[in-house]
Protein backbone atom coordinates (compact mmCIF):
# COMPACT_ATOMS: atom_id res chain seq x y z
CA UNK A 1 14.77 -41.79 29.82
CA UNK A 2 18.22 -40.39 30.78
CA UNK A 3 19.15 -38.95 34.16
CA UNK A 4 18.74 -36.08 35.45
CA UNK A 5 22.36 -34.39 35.32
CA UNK A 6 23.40 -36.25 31.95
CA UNK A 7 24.58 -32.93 30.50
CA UNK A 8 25.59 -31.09 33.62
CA UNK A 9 27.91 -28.46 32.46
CA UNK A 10 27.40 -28.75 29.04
CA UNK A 11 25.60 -26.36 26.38
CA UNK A 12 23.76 -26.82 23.40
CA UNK A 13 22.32 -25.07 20.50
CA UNK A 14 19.17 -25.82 19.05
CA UNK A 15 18.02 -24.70 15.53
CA UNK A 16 14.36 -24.10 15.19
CA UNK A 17 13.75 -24.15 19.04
CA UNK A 18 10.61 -21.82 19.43
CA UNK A 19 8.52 -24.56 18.97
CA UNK A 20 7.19 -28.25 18.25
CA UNK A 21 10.59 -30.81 17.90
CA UNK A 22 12.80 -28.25 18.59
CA UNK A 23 11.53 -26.81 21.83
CA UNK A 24 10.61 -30.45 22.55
CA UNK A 25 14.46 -31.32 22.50
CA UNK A 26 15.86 -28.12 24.07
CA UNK A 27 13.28 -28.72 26.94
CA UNK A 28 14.64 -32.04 27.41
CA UNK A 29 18.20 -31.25 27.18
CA UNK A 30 17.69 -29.10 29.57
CA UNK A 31 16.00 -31.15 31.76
CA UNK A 32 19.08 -33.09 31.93
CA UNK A 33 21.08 -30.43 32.98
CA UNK A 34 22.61 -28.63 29.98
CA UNK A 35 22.69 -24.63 29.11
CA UNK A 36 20.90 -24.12 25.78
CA UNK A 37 20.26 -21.54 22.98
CA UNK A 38 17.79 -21.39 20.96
CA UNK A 39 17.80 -20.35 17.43
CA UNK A 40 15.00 -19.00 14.88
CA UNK A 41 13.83 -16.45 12.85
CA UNK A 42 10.79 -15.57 15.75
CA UNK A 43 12.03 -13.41 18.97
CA UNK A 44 8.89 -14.25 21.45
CA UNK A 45 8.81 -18.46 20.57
CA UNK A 46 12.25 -18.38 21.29
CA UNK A 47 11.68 -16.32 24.75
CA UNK A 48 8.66 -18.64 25.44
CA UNK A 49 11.17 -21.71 25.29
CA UNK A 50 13.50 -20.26 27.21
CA UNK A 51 11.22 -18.94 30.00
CA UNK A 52 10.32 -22.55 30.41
CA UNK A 53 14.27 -23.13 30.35
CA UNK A 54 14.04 -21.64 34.01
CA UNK A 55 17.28 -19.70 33.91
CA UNK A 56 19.47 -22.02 31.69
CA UNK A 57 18.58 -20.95 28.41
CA UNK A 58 19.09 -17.94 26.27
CA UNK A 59 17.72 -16.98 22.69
CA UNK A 60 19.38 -15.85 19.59
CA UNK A 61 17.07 -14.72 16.58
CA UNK A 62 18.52 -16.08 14.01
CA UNK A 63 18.51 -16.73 10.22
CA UNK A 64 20.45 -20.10 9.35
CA UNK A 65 20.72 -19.00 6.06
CA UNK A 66 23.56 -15.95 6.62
CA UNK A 67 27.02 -17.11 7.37
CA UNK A 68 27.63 -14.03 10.03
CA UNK A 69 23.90 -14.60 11.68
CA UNK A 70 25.28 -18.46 12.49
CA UNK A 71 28.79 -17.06 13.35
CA UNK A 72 26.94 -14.52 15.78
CA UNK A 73 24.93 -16.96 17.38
CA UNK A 74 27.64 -19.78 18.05
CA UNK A 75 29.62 -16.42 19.67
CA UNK A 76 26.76 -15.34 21.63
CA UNK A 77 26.46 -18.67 22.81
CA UNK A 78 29.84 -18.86 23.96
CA UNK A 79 29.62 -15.21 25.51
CA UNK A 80 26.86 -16.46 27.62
CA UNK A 81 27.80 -20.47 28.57
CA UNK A 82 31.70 -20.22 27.90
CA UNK A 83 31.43 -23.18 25.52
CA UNK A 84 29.30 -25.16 22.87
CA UNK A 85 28.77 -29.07 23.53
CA UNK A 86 26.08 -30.02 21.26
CA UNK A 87 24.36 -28.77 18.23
CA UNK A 88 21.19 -30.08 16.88
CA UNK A 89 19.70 -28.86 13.19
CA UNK A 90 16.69 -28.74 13.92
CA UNK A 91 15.41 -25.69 11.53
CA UNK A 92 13.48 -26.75 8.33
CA UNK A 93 10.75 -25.03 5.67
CA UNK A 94 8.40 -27.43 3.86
CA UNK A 95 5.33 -27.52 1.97
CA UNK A 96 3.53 -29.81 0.12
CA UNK A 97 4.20 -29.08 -3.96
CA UNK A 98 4.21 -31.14 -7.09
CA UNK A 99 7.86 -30.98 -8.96
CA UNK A 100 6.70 -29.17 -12.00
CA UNK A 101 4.84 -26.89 -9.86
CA UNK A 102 7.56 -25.78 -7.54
CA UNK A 103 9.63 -22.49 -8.44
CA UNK A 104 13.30 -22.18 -8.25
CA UNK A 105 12.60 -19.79 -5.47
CA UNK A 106 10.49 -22.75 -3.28
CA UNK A 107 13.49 -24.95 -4.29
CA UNK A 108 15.68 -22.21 -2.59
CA UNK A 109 13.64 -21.39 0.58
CA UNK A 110 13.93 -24.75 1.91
CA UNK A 111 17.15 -26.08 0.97
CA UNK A 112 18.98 -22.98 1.62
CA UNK A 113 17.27 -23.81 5.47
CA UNK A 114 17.50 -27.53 5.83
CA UNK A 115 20.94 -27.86 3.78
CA UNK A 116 22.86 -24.61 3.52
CA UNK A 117 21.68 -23.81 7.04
CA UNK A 118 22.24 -27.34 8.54
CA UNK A 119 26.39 -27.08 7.14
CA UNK A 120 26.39 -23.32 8.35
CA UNK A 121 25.78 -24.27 11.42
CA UNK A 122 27.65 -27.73 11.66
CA UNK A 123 30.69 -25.37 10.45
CA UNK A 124 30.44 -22.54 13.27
CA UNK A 125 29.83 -24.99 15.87
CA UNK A 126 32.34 -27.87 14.67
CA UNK A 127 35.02 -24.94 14.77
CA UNK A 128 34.41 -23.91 18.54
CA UNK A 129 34.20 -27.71 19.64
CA UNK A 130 37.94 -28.12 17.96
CA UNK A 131 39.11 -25.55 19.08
CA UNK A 132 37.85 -26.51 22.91
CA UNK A 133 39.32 -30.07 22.60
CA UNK A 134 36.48 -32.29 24.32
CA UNK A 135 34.83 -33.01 21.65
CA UNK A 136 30.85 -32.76 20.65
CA UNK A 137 27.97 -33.97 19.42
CA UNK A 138 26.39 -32.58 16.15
CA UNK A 139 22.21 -33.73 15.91
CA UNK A 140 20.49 -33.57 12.37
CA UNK A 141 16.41 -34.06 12.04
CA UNK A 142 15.71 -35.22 8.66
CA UNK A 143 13.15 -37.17 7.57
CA UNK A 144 12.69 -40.40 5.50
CA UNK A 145 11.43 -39.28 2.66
CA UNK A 146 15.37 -38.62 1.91
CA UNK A 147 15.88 -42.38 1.05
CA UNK A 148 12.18 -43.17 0.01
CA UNK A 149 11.53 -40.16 -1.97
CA UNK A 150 8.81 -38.08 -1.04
CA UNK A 151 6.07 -37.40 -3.36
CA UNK A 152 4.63 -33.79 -3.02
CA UNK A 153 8.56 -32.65 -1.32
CA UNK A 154 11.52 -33.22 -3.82
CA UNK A 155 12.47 -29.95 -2.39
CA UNK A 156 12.59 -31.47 1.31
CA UNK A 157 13.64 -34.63 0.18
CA UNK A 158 17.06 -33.61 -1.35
CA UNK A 159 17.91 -31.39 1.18
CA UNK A 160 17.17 -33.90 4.00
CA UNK A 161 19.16 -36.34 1.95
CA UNK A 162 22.06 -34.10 1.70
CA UNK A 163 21.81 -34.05 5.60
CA UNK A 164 22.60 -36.91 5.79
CA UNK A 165 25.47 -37.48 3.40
CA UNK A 166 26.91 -34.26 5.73
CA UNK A 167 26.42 -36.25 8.67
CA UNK A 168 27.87 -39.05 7.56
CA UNK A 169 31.17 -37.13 6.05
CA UNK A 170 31.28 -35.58 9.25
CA UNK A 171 31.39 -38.46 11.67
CA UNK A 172 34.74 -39.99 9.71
CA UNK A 173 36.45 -36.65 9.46
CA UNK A 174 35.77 -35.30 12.96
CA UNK A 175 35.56 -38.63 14.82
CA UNK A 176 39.55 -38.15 15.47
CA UNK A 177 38.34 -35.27 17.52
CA UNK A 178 35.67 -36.84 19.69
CA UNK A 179 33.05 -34.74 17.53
CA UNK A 180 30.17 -37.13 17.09
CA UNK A 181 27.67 -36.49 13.92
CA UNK A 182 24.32 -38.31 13.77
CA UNK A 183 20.53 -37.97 12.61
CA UNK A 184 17.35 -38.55 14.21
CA UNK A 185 14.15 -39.60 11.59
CA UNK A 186 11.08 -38.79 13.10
CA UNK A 187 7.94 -40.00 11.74
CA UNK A 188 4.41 -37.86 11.31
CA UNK A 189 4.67 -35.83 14.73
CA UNK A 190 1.83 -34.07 16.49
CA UNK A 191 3.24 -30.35 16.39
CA UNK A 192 1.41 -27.30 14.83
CA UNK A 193 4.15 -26.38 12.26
CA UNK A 194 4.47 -30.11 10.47
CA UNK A 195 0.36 -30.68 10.73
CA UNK A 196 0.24 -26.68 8.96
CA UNK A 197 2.41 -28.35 6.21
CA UNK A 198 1.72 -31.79 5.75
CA UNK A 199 -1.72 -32.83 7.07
CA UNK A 200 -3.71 -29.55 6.47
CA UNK A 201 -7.30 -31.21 7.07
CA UNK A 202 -8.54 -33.30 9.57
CA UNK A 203 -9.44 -35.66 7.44
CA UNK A 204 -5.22 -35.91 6.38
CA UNK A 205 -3.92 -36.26 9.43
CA UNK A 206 -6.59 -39.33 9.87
CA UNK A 207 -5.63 -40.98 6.96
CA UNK A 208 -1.48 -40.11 7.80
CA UNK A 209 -1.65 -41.21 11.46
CA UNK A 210 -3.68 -44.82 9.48
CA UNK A 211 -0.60 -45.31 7.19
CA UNK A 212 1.57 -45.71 10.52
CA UNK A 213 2.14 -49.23 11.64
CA UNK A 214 1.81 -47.78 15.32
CA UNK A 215 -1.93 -46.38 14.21
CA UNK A 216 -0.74 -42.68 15.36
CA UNK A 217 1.49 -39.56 15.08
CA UNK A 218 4.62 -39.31 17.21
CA UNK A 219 4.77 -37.24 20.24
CA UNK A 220 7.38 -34.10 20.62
CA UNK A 221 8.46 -35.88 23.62
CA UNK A 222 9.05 -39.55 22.52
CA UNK A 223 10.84 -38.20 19.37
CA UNK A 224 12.89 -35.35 21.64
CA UNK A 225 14.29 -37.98 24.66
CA UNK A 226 16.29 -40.14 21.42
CA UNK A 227 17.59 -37.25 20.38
CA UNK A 228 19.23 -36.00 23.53
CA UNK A 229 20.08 -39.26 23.90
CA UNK A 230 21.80 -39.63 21.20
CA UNK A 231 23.83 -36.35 22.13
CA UNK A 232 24.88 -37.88 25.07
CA UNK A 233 27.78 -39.41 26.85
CA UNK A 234 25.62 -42.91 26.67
CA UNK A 235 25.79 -43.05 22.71
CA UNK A 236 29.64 -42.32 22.75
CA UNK A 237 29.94 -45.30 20.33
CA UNK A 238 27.60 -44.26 17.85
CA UNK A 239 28.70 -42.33 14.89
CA UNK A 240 27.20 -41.49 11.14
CA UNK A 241 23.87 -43.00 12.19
CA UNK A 242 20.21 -42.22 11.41
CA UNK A 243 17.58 -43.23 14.06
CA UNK A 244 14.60 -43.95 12.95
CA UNK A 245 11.96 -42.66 15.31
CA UNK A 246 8.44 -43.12 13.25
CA UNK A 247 6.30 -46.30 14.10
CA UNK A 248 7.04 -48.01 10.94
CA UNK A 249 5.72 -45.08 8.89
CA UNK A 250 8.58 -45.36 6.27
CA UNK A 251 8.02 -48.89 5.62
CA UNK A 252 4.63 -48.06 4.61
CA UNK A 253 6.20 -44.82 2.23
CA UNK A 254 3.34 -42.84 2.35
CA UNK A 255 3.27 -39.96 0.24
CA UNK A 256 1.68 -36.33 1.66
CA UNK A 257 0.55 -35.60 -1.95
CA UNK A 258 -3.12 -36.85 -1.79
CA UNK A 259 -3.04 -33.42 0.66
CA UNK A 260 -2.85 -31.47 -2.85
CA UNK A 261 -5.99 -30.97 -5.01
CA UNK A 262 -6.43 -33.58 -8.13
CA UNK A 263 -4.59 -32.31 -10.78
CA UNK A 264 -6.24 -31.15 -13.96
């Protein structure tokens, strides 16, 4: 666990921060001193983060998908703190779907969020950290089905994967500017919008949390301290890299299809 003060004076924004991961890491950066926004498409999750923010925090509906909602949110953020440190893409859409069941408008809802959304954002706030001069740290949570493949979320899967080929493009062409790019891979993690998604029954989440070496889903918490650690002054080396936070769950590569009905 970092110390208290790590990111004194600095601000963040966090994508998808109403709830679950992303409250989880703008809670924690926070904790270690920083000013953070919160982004999403819901008004009260993001004022229930940032009443537990206690004063440091401030909350920006916002759709990832439009260019001027990003642009608005990086300048409100700025309005408020003066400056923008850190950015972590946080917001995603999934469900579970088989390929020749999913629509060209499914295809669109999530990658338009987890790609589109993650560069919009890595654009607005890349351009405010060059144009401050101190350099940054840029967060992306993907997950590990974008180098396993992921049964039941192609859709998910090639966005997360594009994540990460952004991440990694980043790091070399903004590393001259002390800009830092990196992903976190969290496992199966015990928050209500994943579970909703992936692990619909009881009885899926049983047999999800079995398929983990560990023998259980990640914690909010565990997942949201590597990330903010990862953002900080402590990981200064560490460029174009994916942690993988899951228990061993991708070396088991279980698929969240058997969550879908038999097909016919």
């Amino acid at each position: 666990m970092l110390p208290e003060g790590t990111f004194d004076g600095k601000v963040a924004i966090v994508t998808g921060g109403g709830s679950g991961l992303g409250r989880a890491i703008a809670l924690e950066l926070g904790r270690l001193g920083a000013s953070v926004t919160v982004a999403g498409r819901r008004p009260k999750p993001l004022d229930e983060t940032v009443a537990l923010l206690a004063g440091h925090g401030l909350a920006v509906p916002t759709d990832v998908r439009d260019p001027e909602a990003v642009d608005a949110l990086v300048a409100a953020t700025v309005e408020r703190f003066g400056r923008v440190d850190v950015l972590v893409n946080n917001a995603a859409g999934n469900f579970v779907v088989r390929a020749e069941d999913l629509s060209p408008n499914g295809w669109r809802a999530v990658v338009s969020i987890v790609l589109d959304g993650g560069f919009l954002c890595a654009r607005a706030a890349g351009k405010q950290m060059l144009g401050q001069g101190e350099g940054g740290a840029i967060l992306s949570v993907i997950a590990s089905y974008a180098w396993t493949g992921g049964p039941g979320t192609v859709h998910s899967a090639a966005a997360k994967a594009g994540l990460v080929a952004m991440t990694r493009t980043l790091a070399v062409e903004w590393a001259p500017h002390g800009i830092r790019a990196n992903c976190i891979c969290p496992g199966p993690t015990d928050t209500e919008g994943a579970g909703q998604a992936l692990w619909p029954t009881e009885a899926d989440r049983e047999r999800v949390a079995a398929t983990v070496p560990l023998g259980r889903l990640a914690t909010p918490h565990e997942v949201a301290v590597w990330g903010a650690a990862l953002c900080s002054p402590y990981a200064g080396y560490i460029t174009g890299e994916t942690l993988t936070i899951d228990g061993g769950h991708w070396l088991e590569q279980e698929s969240y299809l058997p969550a879908l009905k038999p097909a016919d």
